[in-house]
N, C-alpha and C. Protein backbone atom coordinates (compact mmCIF):
# COMPACT_ATOMS: atom_id res chain seq x y z
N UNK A 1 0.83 -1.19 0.00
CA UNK A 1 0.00 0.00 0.00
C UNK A 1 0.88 1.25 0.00
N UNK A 2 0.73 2.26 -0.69
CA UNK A 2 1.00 3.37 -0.81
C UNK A 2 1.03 4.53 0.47
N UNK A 3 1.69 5.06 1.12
CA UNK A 3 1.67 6.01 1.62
C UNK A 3 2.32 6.99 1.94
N UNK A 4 2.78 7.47 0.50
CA UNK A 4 3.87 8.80 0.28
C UNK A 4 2.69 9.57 -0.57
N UNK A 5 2.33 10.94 -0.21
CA UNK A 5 1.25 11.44 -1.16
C UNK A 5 1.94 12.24 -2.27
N UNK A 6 1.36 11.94 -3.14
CA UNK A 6 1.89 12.49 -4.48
C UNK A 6 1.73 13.26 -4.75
N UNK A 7 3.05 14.03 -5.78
CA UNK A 7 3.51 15.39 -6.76
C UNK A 7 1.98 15.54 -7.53
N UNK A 8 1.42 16.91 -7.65
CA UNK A 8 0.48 16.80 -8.57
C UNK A 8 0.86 17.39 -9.64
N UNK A 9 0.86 17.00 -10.92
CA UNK A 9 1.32 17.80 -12.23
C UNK A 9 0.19 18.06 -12.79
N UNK A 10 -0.22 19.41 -12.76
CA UNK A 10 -1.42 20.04 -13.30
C UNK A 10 -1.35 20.17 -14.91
N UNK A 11 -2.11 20.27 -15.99
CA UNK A 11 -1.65 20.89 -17.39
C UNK A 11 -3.29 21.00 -17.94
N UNK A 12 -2.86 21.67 -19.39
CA UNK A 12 -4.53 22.11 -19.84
C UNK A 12 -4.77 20.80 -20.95
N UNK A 13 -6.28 20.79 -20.23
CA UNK A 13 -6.52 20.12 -20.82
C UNK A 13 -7.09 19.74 -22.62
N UNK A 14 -7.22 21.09 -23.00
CA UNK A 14 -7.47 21.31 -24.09
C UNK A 14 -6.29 21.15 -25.08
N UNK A 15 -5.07 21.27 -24.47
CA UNK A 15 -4.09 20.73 -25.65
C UNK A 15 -3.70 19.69 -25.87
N UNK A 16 -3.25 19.35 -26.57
CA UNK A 16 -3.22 17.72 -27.21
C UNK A 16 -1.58 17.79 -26.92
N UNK A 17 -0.99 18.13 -27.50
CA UNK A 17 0.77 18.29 -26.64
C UNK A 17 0.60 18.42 -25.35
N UNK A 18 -0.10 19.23 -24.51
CA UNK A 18 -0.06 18.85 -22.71
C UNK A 18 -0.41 17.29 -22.50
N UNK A 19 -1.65 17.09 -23.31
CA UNK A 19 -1.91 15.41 -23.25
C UNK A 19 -0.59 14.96 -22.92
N UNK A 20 -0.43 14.38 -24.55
CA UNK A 20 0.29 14.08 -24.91
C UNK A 20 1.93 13.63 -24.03
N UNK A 21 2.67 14.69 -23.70
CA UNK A 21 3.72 14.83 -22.79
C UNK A 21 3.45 14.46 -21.21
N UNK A 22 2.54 15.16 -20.62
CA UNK A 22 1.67 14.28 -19.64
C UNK A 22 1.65 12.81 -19.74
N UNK A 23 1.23 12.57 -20.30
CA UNK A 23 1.13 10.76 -20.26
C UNK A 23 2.08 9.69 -20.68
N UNK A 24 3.28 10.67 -21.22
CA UNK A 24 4.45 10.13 -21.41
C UNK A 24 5.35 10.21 -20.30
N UNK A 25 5.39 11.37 -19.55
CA UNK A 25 5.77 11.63 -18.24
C UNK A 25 5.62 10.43 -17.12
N UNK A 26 4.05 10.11 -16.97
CA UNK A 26 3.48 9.16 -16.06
C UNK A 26 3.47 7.93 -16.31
N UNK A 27 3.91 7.23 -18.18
CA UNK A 27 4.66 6.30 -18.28
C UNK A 27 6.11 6.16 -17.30
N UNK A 28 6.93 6.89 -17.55
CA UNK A 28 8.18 6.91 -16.83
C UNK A 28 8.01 6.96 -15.13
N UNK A 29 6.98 6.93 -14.72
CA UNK A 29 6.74 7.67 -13.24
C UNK A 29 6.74 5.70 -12.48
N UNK A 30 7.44 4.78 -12.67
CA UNK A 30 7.19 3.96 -11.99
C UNK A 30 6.94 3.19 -10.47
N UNK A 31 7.42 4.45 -9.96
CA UNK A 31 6.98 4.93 -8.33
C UNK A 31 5.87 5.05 -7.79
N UNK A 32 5.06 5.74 -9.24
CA UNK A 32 4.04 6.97 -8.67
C UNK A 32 4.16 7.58 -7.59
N UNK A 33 4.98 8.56 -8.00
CA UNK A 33 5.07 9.46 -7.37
C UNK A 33 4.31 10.90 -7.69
N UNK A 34 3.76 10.51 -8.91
CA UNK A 34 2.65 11.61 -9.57
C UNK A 34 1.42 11.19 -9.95
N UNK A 35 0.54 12.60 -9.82
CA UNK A 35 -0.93 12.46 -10.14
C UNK A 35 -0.73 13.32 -11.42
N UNK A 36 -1.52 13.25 -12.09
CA UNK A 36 -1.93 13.87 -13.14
C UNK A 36 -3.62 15.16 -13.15
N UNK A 37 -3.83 16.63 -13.17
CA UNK A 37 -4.80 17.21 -12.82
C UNK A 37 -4.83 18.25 -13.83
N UNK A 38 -6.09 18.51 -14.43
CA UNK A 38 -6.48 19.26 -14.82
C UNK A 38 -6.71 21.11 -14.36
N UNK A 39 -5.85 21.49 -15.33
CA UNK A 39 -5.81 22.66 -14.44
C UNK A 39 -6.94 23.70 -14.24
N UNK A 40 -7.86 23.04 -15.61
CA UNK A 40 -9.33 23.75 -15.27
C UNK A 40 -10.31 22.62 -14.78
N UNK A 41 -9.61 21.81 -14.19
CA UNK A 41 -10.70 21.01 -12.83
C UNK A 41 -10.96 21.59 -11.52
N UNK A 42 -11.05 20.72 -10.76
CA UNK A 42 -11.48 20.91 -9.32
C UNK A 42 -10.15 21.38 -8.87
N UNK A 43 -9.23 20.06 -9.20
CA UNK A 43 -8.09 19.97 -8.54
C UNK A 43 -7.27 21.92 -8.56
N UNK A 44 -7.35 21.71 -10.46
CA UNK A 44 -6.30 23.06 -10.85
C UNK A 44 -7.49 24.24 -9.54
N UNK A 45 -8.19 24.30 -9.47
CA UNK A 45 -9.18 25.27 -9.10
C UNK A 45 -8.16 25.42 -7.25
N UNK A 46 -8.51 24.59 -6.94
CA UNK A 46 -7.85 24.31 -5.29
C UNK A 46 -6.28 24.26 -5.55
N UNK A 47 -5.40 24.18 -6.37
CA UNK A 47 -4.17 24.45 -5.98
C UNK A 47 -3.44 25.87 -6.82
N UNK A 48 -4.38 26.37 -7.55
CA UNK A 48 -3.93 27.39 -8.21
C UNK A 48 -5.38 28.09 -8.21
N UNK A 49 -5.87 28.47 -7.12
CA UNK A 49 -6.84 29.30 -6.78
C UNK A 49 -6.14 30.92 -6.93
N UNK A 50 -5.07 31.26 -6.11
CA UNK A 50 -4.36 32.53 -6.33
C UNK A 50 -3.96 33.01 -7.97
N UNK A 51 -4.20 32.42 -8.91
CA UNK A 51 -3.93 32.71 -10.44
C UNK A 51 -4.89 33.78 -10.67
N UNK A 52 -5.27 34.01 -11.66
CA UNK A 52 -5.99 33.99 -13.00
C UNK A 52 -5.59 32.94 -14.35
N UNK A 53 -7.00 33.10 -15.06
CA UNK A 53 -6.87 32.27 -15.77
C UNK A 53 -5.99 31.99 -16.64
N UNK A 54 -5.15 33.15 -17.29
CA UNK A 54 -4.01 33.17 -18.02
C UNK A 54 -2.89 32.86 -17.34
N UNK A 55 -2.64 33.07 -15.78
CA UNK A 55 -1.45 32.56 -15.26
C UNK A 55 -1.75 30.82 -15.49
N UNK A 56 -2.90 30.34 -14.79
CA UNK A 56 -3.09 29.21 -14.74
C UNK A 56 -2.64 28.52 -16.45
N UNK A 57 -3.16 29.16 -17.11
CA UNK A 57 -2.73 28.34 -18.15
C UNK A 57 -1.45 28.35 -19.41
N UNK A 58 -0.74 29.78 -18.92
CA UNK A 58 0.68 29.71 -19.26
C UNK A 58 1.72 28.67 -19.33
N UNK A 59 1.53 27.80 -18.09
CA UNK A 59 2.29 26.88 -18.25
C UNK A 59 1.62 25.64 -17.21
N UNK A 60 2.55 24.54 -17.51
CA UNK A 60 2.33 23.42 -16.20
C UNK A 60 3.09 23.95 -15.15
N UNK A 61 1.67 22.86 -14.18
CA UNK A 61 2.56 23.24 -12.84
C UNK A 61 2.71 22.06 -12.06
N UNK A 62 4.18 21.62 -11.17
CA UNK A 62 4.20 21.15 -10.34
C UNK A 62 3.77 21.26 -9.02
N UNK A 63 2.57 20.48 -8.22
CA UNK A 63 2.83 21.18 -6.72
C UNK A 63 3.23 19.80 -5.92
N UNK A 64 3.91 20.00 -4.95
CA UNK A 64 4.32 19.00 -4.18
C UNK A 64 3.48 18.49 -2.92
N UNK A 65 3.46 17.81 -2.21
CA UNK A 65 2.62 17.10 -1.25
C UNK A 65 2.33 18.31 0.00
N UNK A 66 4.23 18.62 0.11
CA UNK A 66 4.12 19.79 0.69
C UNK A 66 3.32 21.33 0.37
N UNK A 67 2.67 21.34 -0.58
CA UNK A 67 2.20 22.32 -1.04
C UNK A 67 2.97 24.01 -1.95
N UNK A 68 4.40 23.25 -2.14
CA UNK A 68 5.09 24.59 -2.67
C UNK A 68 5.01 23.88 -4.33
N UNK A 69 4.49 25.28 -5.43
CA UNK A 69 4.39 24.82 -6.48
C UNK A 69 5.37 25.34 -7.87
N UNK A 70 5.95 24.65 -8.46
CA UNK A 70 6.42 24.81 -9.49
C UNK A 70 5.68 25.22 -10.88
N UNK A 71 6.26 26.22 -11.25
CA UNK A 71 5.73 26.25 -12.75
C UNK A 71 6.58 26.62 -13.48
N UNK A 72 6.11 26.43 -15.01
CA UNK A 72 7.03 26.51 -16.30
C UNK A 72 8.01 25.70 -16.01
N UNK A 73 9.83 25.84 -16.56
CA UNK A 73 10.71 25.76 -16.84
C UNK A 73 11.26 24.97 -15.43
N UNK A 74 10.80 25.96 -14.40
CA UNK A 74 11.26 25.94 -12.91
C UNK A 74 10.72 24.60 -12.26
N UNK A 75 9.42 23.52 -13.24
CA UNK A 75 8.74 22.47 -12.50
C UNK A 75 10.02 21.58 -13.21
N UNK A 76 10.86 21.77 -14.18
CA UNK A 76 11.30 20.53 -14.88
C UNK A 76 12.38 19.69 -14.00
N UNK A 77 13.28 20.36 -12.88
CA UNK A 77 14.35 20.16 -12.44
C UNK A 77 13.97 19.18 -10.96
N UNK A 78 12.43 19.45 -10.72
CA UNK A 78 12.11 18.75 -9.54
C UNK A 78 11.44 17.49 -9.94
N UNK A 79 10.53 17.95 -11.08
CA UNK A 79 9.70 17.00 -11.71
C UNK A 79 10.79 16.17 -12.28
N UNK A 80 12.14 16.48 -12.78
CA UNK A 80 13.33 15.35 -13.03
C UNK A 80 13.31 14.18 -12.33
N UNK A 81 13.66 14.77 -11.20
CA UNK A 81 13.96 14.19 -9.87
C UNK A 81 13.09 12.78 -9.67
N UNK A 82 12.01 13.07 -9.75
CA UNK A 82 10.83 12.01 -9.80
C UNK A 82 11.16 10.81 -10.13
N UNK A 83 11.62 11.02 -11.73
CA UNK A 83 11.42 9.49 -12.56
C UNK A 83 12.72 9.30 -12.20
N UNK A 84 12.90 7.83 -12.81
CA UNK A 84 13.67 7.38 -12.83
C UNK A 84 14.97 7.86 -14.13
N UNK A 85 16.25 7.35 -13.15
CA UNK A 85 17.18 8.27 -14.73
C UNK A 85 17.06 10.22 -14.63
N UNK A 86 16.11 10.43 -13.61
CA UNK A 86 16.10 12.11 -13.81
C UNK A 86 17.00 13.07 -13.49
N UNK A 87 17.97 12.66 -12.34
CA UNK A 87 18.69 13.73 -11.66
C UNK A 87 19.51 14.34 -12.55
N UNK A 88 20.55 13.37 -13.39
CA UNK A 88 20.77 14.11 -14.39
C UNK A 88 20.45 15.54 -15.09
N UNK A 89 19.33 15.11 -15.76
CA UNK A 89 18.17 16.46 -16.41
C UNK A 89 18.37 17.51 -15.55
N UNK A 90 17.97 16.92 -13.93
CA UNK A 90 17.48 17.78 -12.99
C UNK A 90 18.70 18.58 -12.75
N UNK A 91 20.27 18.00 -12.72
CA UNK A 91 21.18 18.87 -11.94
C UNK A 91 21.61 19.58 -13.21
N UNK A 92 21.67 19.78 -14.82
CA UNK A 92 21.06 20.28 -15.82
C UNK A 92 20.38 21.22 -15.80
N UNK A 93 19.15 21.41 -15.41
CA UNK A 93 18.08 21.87 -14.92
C UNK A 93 18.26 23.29 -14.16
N UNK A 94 19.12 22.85 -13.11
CA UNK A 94 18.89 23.59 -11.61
C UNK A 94 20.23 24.47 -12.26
N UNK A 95 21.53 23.89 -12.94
CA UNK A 95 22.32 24.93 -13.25
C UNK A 95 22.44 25.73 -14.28
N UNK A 96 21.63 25.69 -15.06
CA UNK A 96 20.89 26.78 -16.07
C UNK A 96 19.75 26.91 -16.19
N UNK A 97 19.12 27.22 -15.18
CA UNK A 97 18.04 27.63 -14.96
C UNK A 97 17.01 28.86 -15.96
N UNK A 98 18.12 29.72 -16.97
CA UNK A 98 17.12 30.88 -17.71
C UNK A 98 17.36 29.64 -18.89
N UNK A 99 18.00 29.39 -19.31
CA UNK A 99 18.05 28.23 -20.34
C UNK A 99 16.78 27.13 -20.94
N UNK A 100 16.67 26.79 -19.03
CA UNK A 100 15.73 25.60 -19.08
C UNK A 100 14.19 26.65 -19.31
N UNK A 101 13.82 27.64 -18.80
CA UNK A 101 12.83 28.53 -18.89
C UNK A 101 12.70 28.96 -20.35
N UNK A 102 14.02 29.33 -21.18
CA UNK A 102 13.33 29.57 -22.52
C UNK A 102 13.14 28.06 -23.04
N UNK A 103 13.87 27.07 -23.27
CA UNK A 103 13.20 26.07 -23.24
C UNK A 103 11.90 25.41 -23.32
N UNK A 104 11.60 25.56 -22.28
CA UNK A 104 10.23 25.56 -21.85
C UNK A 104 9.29 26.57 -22.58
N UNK A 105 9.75 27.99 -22.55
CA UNK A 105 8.83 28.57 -22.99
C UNK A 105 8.44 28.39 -24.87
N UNK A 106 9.42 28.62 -25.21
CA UNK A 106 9.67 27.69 -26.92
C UNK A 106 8.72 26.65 -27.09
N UNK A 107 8.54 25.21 -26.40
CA UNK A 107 7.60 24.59 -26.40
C UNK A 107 6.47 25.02 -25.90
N UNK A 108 6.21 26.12 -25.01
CA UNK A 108 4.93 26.30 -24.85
C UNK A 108 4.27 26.92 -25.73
N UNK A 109 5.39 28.08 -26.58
CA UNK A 109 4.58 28.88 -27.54
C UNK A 109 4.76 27.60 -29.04
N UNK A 110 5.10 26.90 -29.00
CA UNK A 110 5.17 26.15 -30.24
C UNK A 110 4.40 24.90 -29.61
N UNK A 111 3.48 24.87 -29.23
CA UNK A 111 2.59 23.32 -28.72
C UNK A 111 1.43 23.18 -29.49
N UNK A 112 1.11 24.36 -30.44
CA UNK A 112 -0.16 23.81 -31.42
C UNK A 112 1.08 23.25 -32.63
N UNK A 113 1.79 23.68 -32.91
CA UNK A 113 2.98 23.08 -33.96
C UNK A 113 2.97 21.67 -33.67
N UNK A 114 3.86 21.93 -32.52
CA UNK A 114 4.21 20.35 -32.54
C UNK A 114 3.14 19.13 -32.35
N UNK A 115 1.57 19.95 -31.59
CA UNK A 115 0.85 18.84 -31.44
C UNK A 115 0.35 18.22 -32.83
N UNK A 116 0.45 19.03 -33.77
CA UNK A 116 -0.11 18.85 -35.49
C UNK A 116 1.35 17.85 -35.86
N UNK A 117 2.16 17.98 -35.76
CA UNK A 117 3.28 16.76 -35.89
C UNK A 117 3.13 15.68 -35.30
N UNK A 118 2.97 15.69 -34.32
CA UNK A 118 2.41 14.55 -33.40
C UNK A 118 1.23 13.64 -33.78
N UNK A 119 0.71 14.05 -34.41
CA UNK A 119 -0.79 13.65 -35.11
C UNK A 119 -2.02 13.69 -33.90
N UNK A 120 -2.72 13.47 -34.64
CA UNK A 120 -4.25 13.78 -33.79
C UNK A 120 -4.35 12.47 -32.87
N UNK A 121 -4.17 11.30 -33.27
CA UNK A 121 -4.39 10.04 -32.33
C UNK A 121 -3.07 10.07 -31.00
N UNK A 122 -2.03 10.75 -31.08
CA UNK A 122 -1.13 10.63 -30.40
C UNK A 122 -1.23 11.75 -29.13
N UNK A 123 -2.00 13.11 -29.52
CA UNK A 123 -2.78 13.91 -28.62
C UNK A 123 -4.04 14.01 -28.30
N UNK A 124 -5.04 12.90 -28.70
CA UNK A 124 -5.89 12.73 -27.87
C UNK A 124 -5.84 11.68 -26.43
N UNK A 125 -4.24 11.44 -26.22
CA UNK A 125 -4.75 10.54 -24.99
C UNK A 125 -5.27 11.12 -23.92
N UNK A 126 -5.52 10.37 -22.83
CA UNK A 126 -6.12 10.79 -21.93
C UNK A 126 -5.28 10.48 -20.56
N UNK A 127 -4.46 11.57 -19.69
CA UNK A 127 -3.44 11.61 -19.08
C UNK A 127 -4.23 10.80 -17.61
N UNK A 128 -5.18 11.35 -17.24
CA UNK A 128 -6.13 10.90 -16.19
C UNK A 128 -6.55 9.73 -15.78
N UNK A 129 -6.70 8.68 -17.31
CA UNK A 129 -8.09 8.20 -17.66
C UNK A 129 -7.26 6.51 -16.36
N UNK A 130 -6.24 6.49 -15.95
CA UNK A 130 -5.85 5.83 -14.90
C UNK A 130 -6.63 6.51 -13.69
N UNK A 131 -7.25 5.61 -13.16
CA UNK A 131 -8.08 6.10 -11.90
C UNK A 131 -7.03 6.44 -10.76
N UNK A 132 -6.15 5.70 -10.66
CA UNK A 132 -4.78 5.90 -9.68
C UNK A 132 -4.10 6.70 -10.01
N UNK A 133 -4.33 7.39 -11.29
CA UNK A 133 -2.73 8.69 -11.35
C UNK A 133 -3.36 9.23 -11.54
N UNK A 134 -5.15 9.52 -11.59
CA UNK A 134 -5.52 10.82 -11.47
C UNK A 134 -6.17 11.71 -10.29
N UNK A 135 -6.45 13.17 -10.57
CA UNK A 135 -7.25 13.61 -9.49
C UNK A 135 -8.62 14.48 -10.11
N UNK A 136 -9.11 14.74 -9.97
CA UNK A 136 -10.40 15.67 -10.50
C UNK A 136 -9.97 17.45 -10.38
């Protein structure tokens, strides 16, 4: 039985690249150490209540059990950490930190691009649709 409470990785659900990367993420997550949440659910509503809607959906966010939350560029180095094989990325991550942020931001402004490369069957999965890695 489980009783370490899990990283929540929030993302929108309307994009097919958040899908998409999401559920490739939680492939690698063999711990579970992550949930997967919609950031215009319940969940995104209760952990990113202090937003607006454009902050909320600028980027993903990490929040931790502890309640301190990551977003953009800045979730990748913890969210490393997670999977397996990550620290690498992560100590990567943590020492170029404006790097990893344009990074990040590049894919965020290029995620209708790449989700049209990706094809349509490859961004409609459904990051959630595991009753155990998700939250509402």
């Amino acid at each position: 039985m489980r009783t370490m409470e899990p990283h929540i990785l929030l993302y929108d659900r309307d994009c097919g690249f958040c899908r998409w990367a999401v559920a490739r993420i939680l492939r690698r997550d063999k711990r579970r150490r992550l949930q997967a949440a919609t950031i215009q659910g319940a969940e995104g509503d209760r952990l990113l209540g202090d937003l607006d809607r454009d902050e909320r959906l600028a980027s993903w966010h990490l929040v931790t059990p502890g309640g301190r939350r990551y977003s953009g560029g800045a979730a990748a180095a913890p969210l490393a950490r997670l999977l397996p094989l990550g620290a690498p990325f992560a100590m990567l991550a943590e020492t170029f930190p404006g790097t990893t942020e344009r990074a990040y931001r590049w894919v965020a402004n290029n995620r209708d691009r790449i989700a049209r490369r990706l094809g349509e069957e490859a961004c409609s999965v459904d990051p959630t649709a595991d009753p155990r890695r998700a939250r509402s």
